[in-house]
ModelCIF file with pLDDT and N, C-alpha, C, O atoms, coordinates in Angstrom:
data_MODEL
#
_entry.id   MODEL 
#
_entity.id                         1 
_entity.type                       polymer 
_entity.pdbx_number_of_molecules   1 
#
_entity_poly.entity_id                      1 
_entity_poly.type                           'polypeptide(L)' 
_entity_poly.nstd_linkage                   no 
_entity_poly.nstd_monomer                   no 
_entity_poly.pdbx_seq_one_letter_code       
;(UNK)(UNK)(UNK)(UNK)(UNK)(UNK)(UNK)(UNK)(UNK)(UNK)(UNK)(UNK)(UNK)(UNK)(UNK)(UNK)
(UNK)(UNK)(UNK)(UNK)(UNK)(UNK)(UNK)(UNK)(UNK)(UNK)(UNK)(UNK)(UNK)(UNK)(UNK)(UNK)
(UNK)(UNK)
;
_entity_poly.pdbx_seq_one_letter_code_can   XXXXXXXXXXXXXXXXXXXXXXXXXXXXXXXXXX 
_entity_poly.pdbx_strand_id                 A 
#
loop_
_entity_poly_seq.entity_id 
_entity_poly_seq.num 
_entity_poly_seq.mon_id 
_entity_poly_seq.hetero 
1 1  UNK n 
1 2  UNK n 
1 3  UNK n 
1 4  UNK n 
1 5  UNK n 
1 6  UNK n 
1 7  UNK n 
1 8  UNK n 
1 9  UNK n 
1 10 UNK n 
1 11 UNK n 
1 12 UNK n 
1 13 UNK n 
1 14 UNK n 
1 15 UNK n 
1 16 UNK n 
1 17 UNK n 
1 18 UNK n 
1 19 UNK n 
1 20 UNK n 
1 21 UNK n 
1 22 UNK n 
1 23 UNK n 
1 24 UNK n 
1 25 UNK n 
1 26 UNK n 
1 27 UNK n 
1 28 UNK n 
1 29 UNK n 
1 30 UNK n 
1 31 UNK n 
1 32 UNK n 
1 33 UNK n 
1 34 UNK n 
#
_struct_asym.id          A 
_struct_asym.entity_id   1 
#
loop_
_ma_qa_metric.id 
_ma_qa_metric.mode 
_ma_qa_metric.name 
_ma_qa_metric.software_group_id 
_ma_qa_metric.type 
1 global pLDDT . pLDDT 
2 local  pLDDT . pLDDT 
#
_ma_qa_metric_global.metric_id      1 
_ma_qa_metric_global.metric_value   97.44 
_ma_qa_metric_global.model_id       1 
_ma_qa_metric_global.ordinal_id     1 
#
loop_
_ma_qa_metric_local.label_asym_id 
_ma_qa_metric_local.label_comp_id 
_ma_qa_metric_local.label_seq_id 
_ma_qa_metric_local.metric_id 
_ma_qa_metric_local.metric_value 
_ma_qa_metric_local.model_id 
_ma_qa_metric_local.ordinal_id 
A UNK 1  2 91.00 1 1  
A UNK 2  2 96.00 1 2  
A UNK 3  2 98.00 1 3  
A UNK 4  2 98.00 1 4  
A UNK 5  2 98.00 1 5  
A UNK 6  2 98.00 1 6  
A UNK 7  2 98.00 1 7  
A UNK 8  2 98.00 1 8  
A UNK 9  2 98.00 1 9  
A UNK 10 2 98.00 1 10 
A UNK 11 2 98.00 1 11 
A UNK 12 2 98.00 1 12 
A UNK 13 2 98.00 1 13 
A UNK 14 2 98.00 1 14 
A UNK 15 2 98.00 1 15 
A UNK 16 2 98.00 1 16 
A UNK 17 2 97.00 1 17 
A UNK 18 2 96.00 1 18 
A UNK 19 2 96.00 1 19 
A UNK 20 2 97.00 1 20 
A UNK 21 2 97.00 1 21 
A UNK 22 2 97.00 1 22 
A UNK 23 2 97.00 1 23 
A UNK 24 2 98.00 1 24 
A UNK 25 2 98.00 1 25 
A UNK 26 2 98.00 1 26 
A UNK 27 2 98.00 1 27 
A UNK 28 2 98.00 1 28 
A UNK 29 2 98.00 1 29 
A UNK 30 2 98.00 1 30 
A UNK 31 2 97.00 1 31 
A UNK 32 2 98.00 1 32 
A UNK 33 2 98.00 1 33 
A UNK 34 2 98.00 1 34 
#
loop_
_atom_site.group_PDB 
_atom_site.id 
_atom_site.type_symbol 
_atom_site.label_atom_id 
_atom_site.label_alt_id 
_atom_site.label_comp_id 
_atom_site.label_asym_id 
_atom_site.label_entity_id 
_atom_site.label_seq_id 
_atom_site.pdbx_PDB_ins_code 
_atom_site.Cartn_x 
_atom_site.Cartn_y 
_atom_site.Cartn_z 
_atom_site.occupancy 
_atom_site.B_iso_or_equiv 
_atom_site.pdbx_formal_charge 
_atom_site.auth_seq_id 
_atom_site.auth_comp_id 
_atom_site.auth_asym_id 
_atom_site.auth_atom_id 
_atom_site.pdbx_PDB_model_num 
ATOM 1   N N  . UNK A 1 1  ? -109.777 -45.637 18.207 1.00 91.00 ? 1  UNK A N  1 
ATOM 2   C CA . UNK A 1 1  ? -109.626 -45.493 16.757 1.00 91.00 ? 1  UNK A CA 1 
ATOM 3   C C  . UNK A 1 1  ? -108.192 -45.680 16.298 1.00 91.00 ? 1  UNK A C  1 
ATOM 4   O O  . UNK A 1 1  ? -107.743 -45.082 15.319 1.00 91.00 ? 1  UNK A O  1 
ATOM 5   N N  . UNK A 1 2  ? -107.312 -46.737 17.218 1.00 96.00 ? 2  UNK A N  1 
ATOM 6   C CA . UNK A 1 2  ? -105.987 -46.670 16.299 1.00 96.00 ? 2  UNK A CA 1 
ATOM 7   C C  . UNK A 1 2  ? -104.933 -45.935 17.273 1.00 96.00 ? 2  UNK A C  1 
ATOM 8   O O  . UNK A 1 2  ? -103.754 -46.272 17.375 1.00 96.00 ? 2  UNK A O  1 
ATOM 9   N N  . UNK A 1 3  ? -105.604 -44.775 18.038 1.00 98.00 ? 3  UNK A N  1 
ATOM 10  C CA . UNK A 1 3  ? -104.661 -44.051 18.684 1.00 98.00 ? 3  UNK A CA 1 
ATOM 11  C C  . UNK A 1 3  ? -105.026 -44.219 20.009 1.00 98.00 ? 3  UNK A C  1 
ATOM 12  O O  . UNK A 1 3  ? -106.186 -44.397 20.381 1.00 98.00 ? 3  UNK A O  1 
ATOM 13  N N  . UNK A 1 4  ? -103.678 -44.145 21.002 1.00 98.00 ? 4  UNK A N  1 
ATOM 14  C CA . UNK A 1 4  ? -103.923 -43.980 22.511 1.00 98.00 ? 4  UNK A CA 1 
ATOM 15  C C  . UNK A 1 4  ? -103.032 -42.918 22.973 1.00 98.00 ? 4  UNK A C  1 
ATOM 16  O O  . UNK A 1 4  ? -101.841 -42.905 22.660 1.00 98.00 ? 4  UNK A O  1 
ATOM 17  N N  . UNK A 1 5  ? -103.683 -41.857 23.851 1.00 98.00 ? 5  UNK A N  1 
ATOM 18  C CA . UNK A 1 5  ? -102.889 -40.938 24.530 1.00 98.00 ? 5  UNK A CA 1 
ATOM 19  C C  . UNK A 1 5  ? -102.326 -41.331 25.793 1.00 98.00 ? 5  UNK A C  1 
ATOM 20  O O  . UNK A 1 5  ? -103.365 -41.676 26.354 1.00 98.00 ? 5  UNK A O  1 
ATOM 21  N N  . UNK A 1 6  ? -101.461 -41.512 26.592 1.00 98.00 ? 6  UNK A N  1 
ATOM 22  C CA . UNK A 1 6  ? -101.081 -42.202 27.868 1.00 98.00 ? 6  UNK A CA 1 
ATOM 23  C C  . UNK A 1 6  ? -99.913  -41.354 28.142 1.00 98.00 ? 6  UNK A C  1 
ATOM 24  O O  . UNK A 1 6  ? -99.069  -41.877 28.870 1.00 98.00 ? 6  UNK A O  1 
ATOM 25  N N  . UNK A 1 7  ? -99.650  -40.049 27.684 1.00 98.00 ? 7  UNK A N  1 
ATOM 26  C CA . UNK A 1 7  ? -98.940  -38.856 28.810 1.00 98.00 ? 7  UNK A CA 1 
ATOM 27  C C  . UNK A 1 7  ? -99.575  -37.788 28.114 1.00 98.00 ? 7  UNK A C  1 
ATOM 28  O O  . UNK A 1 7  ? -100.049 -37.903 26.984 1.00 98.00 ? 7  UNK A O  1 
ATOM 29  N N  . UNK A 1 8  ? -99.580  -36.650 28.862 1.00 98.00 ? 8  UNK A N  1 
ATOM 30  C CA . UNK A 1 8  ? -100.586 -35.703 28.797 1.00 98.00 ? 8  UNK A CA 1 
ATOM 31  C C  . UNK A 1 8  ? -99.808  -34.217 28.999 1.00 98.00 ? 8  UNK A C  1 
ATOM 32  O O  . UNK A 1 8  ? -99.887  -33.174 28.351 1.00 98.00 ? 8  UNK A O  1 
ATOM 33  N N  . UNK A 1 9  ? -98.887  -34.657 30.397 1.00 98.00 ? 9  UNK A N  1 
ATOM 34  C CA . UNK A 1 9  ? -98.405  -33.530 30.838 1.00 98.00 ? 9  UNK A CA 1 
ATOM 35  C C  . UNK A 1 9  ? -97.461  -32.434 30.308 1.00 98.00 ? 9  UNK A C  1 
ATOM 36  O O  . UNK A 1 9  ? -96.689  -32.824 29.432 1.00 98.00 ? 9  UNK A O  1 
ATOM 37  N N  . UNK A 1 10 ? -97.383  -31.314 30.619 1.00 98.00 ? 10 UNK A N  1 
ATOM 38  C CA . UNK A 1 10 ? -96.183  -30.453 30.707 1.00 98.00 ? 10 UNK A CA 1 
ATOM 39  C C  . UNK A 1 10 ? -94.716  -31.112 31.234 1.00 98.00 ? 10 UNK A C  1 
ATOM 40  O O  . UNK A 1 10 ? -94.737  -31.701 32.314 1.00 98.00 ? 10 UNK A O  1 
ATOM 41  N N  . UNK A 1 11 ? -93.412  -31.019 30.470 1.00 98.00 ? 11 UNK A N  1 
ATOM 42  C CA . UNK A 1 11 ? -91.678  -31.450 30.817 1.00 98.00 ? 11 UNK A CA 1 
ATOM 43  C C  . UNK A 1 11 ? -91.706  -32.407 31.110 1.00 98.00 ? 11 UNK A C  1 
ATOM 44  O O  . UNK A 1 11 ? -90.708  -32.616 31.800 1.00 98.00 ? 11 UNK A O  1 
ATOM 45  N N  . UNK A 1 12 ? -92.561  -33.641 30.979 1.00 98.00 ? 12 UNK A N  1 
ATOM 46  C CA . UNK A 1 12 ? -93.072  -34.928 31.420 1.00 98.00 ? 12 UNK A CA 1 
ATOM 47  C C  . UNK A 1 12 ? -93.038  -35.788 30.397 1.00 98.00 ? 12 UNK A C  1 
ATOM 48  O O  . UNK A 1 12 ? -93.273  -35.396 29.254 1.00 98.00 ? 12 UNK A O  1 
ATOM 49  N N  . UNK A 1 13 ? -92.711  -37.206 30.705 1.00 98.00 ? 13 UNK A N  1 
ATOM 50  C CA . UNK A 1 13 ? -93.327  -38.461 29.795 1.00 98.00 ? 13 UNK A CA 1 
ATOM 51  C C  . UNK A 1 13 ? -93.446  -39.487 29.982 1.00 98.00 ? 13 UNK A C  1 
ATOM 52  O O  . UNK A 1 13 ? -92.448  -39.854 30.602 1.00 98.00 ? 13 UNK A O  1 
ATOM 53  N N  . UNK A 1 14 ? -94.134  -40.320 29.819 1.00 98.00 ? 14 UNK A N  1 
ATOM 54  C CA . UNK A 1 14 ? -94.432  -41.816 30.289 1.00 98.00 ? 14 UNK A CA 1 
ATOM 55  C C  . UNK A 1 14 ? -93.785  -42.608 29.352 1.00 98.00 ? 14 UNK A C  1 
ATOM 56  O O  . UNK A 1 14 ? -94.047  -42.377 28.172 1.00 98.00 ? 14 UNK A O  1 
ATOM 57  N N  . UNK A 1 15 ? -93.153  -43.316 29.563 1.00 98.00 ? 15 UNK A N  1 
ATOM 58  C CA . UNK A 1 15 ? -92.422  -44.590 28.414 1.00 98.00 ? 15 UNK A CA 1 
ATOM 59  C C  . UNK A 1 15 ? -93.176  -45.933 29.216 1.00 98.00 ? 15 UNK A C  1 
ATOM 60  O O  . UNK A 1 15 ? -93.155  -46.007 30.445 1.00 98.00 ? 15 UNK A O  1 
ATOM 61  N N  . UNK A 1 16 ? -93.680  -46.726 28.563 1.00 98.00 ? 16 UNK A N  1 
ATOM 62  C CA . UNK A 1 16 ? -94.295  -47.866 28.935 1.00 98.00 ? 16 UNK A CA 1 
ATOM 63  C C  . UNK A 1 16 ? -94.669  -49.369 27.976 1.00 98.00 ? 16 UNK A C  1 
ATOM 64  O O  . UNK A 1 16 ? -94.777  -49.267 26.754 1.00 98.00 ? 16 UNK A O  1 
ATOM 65  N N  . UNK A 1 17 ? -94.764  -50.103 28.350 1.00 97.00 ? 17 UNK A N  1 
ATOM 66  C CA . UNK A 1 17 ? -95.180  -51.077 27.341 1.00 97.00 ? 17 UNK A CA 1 
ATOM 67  C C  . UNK A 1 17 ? -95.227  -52.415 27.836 1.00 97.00 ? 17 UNK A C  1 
ATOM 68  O O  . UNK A 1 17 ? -94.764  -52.518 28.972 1.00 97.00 ? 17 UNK A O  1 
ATOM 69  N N  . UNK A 1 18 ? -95.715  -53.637 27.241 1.00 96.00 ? 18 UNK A N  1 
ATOM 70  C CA . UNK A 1 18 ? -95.787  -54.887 27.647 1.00 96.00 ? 18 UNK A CA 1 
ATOM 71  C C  . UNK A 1 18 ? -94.195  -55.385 28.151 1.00 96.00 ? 18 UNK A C  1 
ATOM 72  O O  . UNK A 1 18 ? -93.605  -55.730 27.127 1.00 96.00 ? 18 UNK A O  1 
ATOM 73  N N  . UNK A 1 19 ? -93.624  -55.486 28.919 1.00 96.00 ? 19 UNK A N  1 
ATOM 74  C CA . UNK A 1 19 ? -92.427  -56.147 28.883 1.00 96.00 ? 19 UNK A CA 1 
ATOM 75  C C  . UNK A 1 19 ? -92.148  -56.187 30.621 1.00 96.00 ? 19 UNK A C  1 
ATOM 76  O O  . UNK A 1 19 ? -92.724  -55.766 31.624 1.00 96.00 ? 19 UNK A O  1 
ATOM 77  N N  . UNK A 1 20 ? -90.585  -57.160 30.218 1.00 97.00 ? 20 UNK A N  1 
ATOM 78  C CA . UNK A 1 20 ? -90.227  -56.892 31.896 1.00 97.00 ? 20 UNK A CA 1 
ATOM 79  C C  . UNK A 1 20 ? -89.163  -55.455 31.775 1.00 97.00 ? 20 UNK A C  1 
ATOM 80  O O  . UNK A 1 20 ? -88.619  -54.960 30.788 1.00 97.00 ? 20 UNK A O  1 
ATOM 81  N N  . UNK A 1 21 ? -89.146  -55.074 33.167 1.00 97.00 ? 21 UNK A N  1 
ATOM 82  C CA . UNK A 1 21 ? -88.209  -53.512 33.155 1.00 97.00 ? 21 UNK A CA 1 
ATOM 83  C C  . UNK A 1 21 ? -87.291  -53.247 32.704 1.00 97.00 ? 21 UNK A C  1 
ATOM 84  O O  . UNK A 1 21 ? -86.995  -52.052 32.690 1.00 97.00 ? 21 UNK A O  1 
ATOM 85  N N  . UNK A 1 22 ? -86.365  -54.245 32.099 1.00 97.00 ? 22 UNK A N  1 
ATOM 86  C CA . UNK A 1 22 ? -85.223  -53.938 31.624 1.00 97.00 ? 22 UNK A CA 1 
ATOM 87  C C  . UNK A 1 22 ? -84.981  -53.913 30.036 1.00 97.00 ? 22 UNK A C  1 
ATOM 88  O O  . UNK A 1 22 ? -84.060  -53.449 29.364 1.00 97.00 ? 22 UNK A O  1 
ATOM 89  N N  . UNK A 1 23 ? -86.255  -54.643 29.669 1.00 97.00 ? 23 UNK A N  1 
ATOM 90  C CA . UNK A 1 23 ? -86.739  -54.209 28.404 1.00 97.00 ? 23 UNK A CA 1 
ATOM 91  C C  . UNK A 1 23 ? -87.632  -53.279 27.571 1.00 97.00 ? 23 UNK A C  1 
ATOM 92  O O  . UNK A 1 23 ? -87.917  -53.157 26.380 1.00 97.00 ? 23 UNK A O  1 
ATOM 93  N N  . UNK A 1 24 ? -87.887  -52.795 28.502 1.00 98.00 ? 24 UNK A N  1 
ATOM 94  C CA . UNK A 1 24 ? -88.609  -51.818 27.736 1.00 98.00 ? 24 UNK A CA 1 
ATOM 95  C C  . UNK A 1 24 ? -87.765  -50.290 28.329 1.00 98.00 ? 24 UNK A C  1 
ATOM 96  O O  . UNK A 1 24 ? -87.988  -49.190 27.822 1.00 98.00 ? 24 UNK A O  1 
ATOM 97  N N  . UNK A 1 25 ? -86.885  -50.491 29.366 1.00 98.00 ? 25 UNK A N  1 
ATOM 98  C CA . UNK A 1 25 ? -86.174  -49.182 30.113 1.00 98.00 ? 25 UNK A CA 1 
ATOM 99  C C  . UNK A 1 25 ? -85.061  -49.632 28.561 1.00 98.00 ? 25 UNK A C  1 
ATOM 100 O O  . UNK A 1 25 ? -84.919  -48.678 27.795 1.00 98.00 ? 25 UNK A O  1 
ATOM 101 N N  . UNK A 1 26 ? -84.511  -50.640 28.237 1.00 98.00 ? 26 UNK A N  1 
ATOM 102 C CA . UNK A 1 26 ? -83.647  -50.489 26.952 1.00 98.00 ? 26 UNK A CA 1 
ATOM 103 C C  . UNK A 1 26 ? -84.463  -50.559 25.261 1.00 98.00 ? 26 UNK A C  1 
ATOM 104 O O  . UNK A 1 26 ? -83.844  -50.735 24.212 1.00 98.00 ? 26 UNK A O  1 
ATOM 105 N N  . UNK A 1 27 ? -85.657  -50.408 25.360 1.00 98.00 ? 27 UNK A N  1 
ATOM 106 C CA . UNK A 1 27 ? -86.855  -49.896 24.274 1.00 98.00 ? 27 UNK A CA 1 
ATOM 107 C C  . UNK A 1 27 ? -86.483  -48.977 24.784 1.00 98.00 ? 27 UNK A C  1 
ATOM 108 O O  . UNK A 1 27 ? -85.276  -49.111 24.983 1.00 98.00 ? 27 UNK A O  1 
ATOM 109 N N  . UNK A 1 28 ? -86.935  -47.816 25.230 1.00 98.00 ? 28 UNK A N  1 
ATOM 110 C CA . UNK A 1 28 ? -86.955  -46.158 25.173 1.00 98.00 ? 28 UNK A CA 1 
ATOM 111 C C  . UNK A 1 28 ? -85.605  -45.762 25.097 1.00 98.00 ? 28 UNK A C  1 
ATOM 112 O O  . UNK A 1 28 ? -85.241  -44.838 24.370 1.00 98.00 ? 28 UNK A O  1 
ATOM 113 N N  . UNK A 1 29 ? -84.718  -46.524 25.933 1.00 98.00 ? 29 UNK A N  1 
ATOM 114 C CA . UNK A 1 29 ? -83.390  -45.844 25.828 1.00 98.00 ? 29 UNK A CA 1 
ATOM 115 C C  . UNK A 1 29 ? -83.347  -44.920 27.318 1.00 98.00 ? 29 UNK A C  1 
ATOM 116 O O  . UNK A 1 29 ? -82.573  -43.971 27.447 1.00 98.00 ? 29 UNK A O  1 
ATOM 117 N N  . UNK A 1 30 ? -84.210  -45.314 28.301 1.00 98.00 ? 30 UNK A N  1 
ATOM 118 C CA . UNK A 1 30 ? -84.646  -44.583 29.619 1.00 98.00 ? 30 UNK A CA 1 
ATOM 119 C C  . UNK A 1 30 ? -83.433  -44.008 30.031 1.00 98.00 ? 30 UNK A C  1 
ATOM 120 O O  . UNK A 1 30 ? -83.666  -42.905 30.525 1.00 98.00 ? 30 UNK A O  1 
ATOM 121 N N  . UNK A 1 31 ? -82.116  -44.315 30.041 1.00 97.00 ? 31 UNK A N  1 
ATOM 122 C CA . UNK A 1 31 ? -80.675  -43.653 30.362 1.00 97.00 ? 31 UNK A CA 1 
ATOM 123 C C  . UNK A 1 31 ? -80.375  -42.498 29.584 1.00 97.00 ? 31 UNK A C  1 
ATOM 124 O O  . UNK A 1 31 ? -79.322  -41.886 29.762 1.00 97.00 ? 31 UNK A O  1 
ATOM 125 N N  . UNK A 1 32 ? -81.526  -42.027 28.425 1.00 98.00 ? 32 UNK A N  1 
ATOM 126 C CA . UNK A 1 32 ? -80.829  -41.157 27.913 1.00 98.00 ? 32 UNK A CA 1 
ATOM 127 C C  . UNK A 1 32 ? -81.284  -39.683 28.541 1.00 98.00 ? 32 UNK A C  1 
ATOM 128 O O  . UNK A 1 32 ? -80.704  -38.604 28.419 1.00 98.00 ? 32 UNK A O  1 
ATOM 129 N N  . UNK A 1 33 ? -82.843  -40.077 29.444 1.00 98.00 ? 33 UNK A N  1 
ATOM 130 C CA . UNK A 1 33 ? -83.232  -39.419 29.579 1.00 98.00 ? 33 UNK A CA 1 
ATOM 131 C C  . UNK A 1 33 ? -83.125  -38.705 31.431 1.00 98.00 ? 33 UNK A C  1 
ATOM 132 O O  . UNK A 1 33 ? -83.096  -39.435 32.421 1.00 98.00 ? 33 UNK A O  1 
ATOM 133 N N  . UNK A 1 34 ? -83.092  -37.499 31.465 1.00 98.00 ? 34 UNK A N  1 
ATOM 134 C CA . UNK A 1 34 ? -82.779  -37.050 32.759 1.00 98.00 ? 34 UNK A CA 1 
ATOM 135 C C  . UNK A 1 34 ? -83.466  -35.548 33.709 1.00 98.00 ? 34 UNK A C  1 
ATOM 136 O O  . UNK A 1 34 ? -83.070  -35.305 34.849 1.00 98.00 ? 34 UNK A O  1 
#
C-alpha cells in the first residue's frame, strides 16, 4: 500500500537501496553513523 518496512529491530538500522556501495553508503551518510 505505498509503504515498506525493511528494519524492524531494537539500536539497529538498515540503510539500503538500488545503487552501487558507494552510493548509497554517501545517500545515508553511512560515516555518520557508529
Amino acid at each position: 500500500n505505498g509503504a515498506l518496512i525493511f528494519s524492524s529491530g531494537k539500536n539497529l538500522g538498515v540503510f539500503k537501496a538500488a545503487g552501487w556501495p558507494e552510493d548509497v553508503a554517501n545517500f545515508y551518510r553511512i560515516q555518520d553513523y557508529k
